[in-house]
PDB file of N, CA and C in Angstrom:
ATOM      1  N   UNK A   1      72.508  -3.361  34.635  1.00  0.00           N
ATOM      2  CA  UNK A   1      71.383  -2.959  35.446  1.00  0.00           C
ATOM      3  C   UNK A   1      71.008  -4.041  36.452  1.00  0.00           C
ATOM      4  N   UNK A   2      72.121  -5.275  36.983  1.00  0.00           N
ATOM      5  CA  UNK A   2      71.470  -6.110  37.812  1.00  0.00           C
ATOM      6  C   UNK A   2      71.068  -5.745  39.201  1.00  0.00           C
ATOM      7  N   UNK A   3      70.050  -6.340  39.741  1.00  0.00           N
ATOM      8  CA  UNK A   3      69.420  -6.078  41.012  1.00  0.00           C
ATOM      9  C   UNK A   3      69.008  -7.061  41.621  1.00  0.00           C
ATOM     10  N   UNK A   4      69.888  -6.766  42.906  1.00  0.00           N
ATOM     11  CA  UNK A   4      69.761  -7.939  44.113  1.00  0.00           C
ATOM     12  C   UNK A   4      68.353  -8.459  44.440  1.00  0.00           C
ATOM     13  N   UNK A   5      68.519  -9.926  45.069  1.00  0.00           N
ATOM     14  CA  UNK A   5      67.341 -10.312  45.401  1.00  0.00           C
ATOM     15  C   UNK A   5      66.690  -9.960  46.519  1.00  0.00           C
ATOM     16  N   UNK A   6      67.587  -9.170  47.430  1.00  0.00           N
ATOM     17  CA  UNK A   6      66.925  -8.310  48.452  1.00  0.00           C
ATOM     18  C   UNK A   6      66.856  -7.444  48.341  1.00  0.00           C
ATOM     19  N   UNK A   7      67.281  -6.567  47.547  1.00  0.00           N
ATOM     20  CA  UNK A   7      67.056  -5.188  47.218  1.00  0.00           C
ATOM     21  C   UNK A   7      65.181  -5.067  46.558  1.00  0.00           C
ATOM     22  N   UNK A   8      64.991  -6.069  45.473  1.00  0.00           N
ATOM     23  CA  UNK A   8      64.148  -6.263  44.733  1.00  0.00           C
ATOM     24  C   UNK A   8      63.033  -6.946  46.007  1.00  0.00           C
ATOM     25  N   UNK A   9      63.102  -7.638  47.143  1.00  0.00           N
ATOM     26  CA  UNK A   9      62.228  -7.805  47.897  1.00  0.00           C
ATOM     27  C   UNK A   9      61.589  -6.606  48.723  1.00  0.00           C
ATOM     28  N   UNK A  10      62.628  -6.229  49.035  1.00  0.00           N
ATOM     29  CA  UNK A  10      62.347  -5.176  50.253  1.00  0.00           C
ATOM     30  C   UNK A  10      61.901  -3.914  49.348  1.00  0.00           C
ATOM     31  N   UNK A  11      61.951  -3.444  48.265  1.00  0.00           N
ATOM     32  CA  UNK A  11      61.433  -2.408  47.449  1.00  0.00           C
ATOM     33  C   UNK A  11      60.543  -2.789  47.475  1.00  0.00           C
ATOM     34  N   UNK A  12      59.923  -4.014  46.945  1.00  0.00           N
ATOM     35  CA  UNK A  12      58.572  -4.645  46.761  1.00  0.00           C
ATOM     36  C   UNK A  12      57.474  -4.728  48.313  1.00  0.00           C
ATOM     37  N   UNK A  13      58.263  -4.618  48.754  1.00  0.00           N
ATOM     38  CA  UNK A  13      57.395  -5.059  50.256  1.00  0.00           C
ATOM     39  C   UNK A  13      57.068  -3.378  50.759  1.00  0.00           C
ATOM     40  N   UNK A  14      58.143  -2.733  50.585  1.00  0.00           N
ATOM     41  CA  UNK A  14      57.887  -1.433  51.295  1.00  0.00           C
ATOM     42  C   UNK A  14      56.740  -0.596  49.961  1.00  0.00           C
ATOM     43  N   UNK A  15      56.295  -0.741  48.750  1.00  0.00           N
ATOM     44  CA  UNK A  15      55.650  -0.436  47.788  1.00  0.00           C
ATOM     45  C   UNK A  15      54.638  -1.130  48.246  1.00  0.00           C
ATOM     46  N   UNK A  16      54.347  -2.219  48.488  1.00  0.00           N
ATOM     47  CA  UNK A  16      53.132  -3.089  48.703  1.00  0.00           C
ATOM     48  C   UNK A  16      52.428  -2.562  49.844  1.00  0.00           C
ATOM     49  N   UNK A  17      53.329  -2.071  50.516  1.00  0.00           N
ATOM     50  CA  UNK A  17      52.415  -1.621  52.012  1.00  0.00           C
ATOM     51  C   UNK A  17      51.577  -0.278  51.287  1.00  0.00           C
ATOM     52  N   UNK A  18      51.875   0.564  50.953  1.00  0.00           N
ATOM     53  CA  UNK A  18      50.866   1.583  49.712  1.00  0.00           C
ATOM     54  C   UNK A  18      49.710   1.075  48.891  1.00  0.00           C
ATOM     55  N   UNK A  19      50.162   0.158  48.286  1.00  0.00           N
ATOM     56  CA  UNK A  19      49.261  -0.306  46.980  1.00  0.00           C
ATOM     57  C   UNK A  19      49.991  -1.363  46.371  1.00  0.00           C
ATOM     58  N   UNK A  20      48.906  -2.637  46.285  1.00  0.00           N
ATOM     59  CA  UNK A  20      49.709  -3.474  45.245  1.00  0.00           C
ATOM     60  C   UNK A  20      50.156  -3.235  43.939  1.00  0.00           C
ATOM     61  N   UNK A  21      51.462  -3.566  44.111  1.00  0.00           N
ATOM     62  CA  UNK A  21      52.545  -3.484  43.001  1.00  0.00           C
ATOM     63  C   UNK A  21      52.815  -5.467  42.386  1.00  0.00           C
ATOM     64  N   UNK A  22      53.220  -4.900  41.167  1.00  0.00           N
ATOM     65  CA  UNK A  22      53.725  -5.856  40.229  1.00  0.00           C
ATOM     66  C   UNK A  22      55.245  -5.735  40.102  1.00  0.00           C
ATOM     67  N   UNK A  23      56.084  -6.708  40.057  1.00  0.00           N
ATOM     68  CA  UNK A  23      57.313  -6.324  39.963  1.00  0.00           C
ATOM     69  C   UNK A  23      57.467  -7.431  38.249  1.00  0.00           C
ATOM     70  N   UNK A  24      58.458  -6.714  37.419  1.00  0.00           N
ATOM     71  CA  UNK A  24      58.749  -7.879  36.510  1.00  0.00           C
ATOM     72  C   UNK A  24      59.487  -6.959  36.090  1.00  0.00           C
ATOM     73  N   UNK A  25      60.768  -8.550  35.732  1.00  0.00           N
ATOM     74  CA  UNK A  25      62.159  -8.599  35.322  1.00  0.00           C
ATOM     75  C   UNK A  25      62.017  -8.062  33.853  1.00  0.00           C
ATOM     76  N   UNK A  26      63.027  -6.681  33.716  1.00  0.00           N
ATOM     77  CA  UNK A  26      63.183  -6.588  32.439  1.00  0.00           C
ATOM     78  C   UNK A  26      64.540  -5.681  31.851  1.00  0.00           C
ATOM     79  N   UNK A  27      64.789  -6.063  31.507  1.00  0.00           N
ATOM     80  CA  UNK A  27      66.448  -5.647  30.848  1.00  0.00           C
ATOM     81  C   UNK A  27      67.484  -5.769  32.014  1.00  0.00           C
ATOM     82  N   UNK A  28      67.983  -6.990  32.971  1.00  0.00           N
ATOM     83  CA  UNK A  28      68.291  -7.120  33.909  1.00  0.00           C
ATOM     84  C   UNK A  28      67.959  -6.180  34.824  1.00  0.00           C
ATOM     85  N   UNK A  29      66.720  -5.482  35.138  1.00  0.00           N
ATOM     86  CA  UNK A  29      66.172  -4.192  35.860  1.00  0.00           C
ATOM     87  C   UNK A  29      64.909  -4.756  36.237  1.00  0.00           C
ATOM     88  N   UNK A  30      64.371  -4.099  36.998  1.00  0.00           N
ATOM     89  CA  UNK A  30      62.317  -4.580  37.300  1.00  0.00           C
ATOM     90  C   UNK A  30      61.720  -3.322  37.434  1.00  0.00           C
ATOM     91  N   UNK A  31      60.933  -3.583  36.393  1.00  0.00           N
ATOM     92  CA  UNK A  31      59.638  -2.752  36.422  1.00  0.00           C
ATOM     93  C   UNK A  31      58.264  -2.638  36.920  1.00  0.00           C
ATOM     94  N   UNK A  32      58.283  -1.860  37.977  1.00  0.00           N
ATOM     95  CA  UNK A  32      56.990  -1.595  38.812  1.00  0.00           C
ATOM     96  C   UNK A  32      55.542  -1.378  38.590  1.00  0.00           C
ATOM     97  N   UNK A  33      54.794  -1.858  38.320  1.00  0.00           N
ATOM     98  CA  UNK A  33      53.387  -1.306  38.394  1.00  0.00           C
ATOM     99  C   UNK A  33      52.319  -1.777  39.821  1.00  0.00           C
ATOM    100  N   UNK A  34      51.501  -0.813  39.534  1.00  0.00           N
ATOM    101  CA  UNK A  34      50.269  -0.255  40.218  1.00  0.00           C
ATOM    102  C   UNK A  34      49.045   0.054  39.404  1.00  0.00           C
ATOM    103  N   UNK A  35      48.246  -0.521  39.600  1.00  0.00           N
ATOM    104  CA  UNK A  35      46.919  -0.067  38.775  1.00  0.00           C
ATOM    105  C   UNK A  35      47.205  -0.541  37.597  1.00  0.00           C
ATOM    106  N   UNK A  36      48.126  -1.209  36.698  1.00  0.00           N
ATOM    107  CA  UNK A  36      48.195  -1.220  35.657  1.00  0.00           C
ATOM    108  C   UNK A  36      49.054  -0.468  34.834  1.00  0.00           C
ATOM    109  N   UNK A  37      50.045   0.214  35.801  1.00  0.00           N
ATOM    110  CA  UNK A  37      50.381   1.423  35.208  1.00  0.00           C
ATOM    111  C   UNK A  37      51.547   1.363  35.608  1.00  0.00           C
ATOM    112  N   UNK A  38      53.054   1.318  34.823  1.00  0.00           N
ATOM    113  CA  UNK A  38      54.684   1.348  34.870  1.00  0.00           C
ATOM    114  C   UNK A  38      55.054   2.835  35.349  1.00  0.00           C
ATOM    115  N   UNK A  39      54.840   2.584  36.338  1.00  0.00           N
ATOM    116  CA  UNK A  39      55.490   4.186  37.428  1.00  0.00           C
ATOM    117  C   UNK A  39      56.919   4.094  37.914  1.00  0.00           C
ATOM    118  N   UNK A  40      57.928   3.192  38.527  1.00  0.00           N
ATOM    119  CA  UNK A  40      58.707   2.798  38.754  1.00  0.00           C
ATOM    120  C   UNK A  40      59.742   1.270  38.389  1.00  0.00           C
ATOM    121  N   UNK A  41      60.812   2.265  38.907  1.00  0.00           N
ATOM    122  CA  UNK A  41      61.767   0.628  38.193  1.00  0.00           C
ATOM    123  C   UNK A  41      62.555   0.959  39.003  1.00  0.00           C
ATOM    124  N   UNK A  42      63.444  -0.402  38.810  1.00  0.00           N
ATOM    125  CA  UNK A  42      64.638  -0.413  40.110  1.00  0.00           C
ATOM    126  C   UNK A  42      65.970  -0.901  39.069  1.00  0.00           C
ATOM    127  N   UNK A  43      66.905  -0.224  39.171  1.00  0.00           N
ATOM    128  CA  UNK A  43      68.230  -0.478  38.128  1.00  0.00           C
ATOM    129  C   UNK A  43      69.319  -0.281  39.446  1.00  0.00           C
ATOM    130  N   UNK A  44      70.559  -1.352  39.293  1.00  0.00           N
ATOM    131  CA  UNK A  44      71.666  -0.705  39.899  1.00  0.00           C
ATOM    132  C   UNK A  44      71.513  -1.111  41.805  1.00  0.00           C
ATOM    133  N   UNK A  45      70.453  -1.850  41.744  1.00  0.00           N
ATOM    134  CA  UNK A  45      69.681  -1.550  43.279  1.00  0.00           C
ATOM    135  C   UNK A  45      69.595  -0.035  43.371  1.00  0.00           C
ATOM    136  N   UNK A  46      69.169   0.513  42.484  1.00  0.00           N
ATOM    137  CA  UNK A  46      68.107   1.747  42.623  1.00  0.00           C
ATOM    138  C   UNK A  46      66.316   2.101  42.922  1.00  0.00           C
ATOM    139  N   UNK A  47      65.976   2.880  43.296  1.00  0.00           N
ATOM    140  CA  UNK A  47      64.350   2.759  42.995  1.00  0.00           C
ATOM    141  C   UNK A  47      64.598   4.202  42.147  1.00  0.00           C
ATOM    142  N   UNK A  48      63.471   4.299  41.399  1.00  0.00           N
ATOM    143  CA  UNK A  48      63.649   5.774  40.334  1.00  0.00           C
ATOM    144  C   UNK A  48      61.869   4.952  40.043  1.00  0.00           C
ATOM    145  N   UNK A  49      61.733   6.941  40.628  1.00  0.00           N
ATOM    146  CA  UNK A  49      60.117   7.114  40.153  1.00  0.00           C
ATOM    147  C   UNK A  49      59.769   7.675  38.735  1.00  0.00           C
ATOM    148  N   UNK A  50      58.296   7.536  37.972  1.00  0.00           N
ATOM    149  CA  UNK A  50      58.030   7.978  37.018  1.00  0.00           C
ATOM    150  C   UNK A  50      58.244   9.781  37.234  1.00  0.00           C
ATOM    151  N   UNK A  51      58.301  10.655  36.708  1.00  0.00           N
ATOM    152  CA  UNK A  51      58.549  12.229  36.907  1.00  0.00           C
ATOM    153  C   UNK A  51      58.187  12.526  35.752  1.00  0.00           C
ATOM    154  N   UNK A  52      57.073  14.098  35.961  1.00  0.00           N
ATOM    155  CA  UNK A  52      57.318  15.067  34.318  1.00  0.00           C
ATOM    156  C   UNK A  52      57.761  16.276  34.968  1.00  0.00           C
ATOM    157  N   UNK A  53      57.327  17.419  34.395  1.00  0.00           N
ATOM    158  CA  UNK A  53      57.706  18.649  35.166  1.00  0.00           C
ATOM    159  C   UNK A  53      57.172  19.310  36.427  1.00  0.00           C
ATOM    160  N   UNK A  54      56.281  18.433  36.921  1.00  0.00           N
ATOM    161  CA  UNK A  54      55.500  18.533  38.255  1.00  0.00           C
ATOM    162  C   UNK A  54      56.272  18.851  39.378  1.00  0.00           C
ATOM    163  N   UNK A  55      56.973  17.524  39.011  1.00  0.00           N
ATOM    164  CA  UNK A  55      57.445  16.135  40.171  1.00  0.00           C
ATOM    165  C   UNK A  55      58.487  16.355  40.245  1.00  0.00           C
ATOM    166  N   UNK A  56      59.362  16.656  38.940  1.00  0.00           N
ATOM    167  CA  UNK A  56      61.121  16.290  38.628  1.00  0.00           C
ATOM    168  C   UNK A  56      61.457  17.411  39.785  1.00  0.00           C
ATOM    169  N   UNK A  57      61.257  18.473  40.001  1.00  0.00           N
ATOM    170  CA  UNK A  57      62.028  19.767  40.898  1.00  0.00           C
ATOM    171  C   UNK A  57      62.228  18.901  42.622  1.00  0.00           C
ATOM    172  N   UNK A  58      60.723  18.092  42.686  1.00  0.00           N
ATOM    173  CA  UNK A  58      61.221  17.617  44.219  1.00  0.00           C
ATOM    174  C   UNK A  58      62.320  16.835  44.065  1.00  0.00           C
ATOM    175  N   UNK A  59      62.702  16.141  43.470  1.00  0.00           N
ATOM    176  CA  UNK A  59      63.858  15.072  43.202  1.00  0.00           C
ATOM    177  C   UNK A  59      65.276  16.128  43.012  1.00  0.00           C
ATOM    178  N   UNK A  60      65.344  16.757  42.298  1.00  0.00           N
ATOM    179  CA  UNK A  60      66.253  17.619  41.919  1.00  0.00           C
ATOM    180  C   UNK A  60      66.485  18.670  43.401  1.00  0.00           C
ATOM    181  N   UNK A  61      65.788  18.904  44.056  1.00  0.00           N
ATOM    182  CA  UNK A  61      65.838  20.039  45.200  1.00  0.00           C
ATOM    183  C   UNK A  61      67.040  19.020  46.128  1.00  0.00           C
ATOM    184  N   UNK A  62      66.512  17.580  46.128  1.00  0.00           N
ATOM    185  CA  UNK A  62      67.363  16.520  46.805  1.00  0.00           C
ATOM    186  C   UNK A  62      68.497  16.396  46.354  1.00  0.00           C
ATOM    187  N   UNK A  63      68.771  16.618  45.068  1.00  0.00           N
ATOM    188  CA  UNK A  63      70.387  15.913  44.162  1.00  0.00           C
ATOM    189  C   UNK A  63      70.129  14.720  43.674  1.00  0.00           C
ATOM    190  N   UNK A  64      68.826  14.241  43.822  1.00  0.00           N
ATOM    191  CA  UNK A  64      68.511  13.558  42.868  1.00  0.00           C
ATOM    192  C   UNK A  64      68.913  13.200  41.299  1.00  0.00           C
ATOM    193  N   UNK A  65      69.586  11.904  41.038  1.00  0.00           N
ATOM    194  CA  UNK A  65      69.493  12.184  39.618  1.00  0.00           C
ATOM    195  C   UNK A  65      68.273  11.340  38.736  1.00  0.00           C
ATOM    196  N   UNK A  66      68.725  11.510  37.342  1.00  0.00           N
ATOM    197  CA  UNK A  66      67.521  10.799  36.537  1.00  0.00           C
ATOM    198  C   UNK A  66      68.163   9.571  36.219  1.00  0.00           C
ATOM    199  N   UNK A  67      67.362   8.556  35.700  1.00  0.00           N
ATOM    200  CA  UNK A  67      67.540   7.691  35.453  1.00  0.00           C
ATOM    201  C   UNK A  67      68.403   7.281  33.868  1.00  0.00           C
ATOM    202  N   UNK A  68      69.617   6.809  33.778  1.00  0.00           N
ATOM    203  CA  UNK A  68      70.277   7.352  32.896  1.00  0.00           C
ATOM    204  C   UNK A  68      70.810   5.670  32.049  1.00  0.00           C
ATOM    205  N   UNK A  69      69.946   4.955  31.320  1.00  0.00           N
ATOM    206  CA  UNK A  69      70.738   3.916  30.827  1.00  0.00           C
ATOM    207  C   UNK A  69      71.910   3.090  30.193  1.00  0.00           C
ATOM    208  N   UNK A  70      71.845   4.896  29.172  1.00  0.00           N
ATOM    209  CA  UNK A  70      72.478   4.737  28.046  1.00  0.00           C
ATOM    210  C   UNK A  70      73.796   5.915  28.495  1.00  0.00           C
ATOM    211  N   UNK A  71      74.341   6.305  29.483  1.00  0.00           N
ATOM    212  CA  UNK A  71      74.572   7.061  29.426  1.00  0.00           C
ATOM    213  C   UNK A  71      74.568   8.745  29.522  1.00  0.00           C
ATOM    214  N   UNK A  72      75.205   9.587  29.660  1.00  0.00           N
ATOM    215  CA  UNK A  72      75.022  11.097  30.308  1.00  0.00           C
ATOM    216  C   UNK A  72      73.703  11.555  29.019  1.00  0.00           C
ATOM    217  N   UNK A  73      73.708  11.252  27.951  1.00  0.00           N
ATOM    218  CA  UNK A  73      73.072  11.515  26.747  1.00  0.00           C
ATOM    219  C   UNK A  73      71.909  11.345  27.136  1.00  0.00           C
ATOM    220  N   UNK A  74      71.729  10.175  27.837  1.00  0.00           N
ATOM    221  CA  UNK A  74      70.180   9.815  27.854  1.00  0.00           C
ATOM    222  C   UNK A  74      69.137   9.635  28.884  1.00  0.00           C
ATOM    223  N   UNK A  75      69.186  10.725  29.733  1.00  0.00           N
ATOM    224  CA  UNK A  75      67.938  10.905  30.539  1.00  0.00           C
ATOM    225  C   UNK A  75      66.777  10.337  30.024  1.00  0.00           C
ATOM    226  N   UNK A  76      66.275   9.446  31.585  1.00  0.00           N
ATOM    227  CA  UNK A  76      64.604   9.164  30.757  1.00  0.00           C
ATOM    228  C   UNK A  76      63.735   9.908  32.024  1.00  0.00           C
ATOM    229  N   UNK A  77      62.444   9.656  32.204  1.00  0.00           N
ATOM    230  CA  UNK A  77      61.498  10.082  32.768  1.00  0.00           C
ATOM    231  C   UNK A  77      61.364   9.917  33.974  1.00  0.00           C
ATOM    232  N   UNK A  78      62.677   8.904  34.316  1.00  0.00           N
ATOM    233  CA  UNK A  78      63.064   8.803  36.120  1.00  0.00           C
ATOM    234  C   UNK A  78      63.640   9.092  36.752  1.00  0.00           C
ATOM    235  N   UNK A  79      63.462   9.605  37.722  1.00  0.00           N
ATOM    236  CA  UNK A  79      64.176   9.597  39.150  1.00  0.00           C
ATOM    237  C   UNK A  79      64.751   9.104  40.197  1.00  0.00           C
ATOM    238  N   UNK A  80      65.621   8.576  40.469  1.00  0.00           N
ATOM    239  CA  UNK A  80      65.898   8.116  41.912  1.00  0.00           C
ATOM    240  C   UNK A  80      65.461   8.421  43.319  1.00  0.00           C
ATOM    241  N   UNK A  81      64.577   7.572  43.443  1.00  0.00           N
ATOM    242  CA  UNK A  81      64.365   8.126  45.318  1.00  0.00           C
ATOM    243  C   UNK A  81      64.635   8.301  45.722  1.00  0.00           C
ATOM    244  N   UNK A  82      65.044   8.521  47.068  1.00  0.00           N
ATOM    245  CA  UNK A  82      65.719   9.340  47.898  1.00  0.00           C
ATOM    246  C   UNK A  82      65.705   7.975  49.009  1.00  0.00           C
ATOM    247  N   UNK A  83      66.777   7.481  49.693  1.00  0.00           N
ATOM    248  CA  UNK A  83      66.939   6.418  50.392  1.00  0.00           C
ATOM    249  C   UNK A  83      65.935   6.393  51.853  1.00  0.00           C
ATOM    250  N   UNK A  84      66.041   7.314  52.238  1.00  0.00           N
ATOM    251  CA  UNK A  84      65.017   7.869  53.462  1.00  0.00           C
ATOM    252  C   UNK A  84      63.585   7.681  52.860  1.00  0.00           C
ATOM    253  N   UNK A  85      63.377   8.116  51.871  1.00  0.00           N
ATOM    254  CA  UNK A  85      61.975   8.393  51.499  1.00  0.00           C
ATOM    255  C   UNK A  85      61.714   6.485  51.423  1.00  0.00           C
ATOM    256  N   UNK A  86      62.270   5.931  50.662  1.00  0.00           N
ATOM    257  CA  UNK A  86      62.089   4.150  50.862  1.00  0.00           C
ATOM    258  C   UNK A  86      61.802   3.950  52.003  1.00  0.00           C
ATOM    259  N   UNK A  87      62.524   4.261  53.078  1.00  0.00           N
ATOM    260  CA  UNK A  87      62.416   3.364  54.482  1.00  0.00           C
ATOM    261  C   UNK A  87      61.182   4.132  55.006  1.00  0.00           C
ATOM    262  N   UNK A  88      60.519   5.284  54.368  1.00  0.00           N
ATOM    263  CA  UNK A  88      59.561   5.795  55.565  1.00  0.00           C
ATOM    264  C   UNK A  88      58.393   5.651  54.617  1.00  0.00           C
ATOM    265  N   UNK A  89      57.430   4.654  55.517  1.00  0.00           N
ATOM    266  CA  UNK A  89      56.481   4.583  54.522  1.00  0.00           C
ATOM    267  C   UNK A  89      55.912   5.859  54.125  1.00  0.00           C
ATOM    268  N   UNK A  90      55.690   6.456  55.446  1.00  0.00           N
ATOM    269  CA  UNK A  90      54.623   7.852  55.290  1.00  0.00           C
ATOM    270  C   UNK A  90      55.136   8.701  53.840  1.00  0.00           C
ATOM    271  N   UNK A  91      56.548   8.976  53.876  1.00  0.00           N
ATOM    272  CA  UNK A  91      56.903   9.342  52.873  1.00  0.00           C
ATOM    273  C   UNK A  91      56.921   8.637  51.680  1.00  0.00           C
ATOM    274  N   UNK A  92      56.992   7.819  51.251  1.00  0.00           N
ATOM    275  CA  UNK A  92      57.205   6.611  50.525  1.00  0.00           C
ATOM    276  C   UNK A  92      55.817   6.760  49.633  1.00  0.00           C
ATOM    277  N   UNK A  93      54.257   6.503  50.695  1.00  0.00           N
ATOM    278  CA  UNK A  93      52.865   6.841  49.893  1.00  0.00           C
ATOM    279  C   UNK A  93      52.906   8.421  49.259  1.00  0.00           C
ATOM    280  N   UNK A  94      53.236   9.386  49.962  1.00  0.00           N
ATOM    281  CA  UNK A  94      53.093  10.856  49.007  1.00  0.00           C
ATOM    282  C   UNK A  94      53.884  10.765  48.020  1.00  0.00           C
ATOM    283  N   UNK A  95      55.329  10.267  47.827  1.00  0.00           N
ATOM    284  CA  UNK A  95      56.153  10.257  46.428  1.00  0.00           C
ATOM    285  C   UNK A  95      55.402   9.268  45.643  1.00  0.00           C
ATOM    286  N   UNK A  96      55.148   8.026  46.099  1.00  0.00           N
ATOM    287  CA  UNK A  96      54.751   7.013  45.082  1.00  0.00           C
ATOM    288  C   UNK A  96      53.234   7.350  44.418  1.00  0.00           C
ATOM    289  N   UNK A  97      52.313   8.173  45.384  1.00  0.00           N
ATOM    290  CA  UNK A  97      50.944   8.333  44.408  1.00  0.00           C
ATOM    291  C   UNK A  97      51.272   9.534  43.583  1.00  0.00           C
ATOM    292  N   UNK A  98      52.155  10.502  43.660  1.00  0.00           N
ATOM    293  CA  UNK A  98      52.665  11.374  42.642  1.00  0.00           C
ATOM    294  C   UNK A  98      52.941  10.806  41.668  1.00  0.00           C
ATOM    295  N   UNK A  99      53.986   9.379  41.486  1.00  0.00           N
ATOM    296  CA  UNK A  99      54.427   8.747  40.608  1.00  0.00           C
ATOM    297  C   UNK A  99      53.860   8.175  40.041  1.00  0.00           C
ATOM    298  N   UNK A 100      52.567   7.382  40.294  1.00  0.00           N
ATOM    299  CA  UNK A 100      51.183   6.679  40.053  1.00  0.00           C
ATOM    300  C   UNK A 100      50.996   7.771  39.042  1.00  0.00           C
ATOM    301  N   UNK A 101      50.132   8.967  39.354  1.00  0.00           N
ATOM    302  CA  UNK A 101      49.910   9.929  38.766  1.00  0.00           C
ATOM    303  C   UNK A 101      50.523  10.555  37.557  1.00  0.00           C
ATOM    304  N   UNK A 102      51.508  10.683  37.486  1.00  0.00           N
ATOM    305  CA  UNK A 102      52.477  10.811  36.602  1.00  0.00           C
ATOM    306  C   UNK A 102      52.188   9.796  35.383  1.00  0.00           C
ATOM    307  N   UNK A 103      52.180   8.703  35.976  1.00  0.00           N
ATOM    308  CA  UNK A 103      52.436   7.257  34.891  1.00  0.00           C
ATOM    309  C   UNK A 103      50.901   7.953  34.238  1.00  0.00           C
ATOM    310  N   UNK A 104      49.974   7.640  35.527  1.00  0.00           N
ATOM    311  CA  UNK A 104      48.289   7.889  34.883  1.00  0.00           C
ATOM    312  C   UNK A 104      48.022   9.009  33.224  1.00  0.00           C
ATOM    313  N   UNK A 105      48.378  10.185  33.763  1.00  0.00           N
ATOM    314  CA  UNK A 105      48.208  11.285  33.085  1.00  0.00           C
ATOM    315  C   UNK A 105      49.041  10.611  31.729  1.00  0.00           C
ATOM    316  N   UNK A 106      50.615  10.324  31.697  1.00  0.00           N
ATOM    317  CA  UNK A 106      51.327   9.775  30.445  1.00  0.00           C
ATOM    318  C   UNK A 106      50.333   8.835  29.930  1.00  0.00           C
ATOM    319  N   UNK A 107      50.119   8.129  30.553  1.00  0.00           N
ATOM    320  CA  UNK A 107      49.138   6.483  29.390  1.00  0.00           C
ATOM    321  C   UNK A 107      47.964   7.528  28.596  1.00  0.00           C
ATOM    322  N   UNK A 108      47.162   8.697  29.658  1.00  0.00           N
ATOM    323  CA  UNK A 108      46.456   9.176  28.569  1.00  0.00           C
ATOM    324  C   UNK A 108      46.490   9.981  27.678  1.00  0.00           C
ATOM    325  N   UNK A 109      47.619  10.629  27.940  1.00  0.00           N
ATOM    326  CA  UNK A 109      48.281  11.092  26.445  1.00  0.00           C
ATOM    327  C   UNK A 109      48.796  10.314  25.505  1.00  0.00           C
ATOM    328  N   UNK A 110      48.856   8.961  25.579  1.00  0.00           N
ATOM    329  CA  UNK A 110      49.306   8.289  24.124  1.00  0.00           C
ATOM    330  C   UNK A 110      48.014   7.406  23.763  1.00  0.00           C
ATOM    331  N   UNK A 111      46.950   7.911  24.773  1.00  0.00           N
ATOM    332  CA  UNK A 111      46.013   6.817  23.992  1.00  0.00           C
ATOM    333  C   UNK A 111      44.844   7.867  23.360  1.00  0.00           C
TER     334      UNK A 111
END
């Protein structure tokens, strides 16, 4: 799951222009937060947003895939962005406060 040091800047910078984000290193991958809240990660020099059944169809309408660690077996709760959608902020704030959202609603179902 390693990720470049410019890949990991420029994700961070184009996220920051939205809302401050946290980036931190974890399982050779970085995990994103906002508000407090793990919405995104970057694997592979990927970005992959948080998704439930809201969200996942816009990603999927794209060819989007999910975020897959372990293998075809193991879908998790992410998505891959869409490379366009990174470079444009405008687009970039409507996917990422979906993803915010997403994370939001999950934290209060486990608490």
């Amino acid at each position: 799951m390693a990720v470049s040091e410019s890949y990991r800047e420029f994700v961070l910078e184009q996220l920051g222009r939205v809302t401050p984000v946290i980036g931190k290193s974890m399982f050779g991958g970085v995990g994103i937060y906002a508000q407090r809240l793990f919405f995104a990660l970057i694997a592979e020099d990927r970005l992959y947003f948080k998704v439930n059944d809201t969200t996942r169809p816009d990603f999927e309408r794209l060819g989007m895939e999910p975020f897959r660690p372990f293998g075809e077996d193991s879908a998790m709760g992410y998505y891959e962005v869409p490379a366009d959608v990174v470079e444009d902020s405008l687009q970039l704030a409507t996917w990422m406060k979906k993803a915010i959202e997403v994370a939001s609603k999950a934290k209060g179902k486990k608490q």
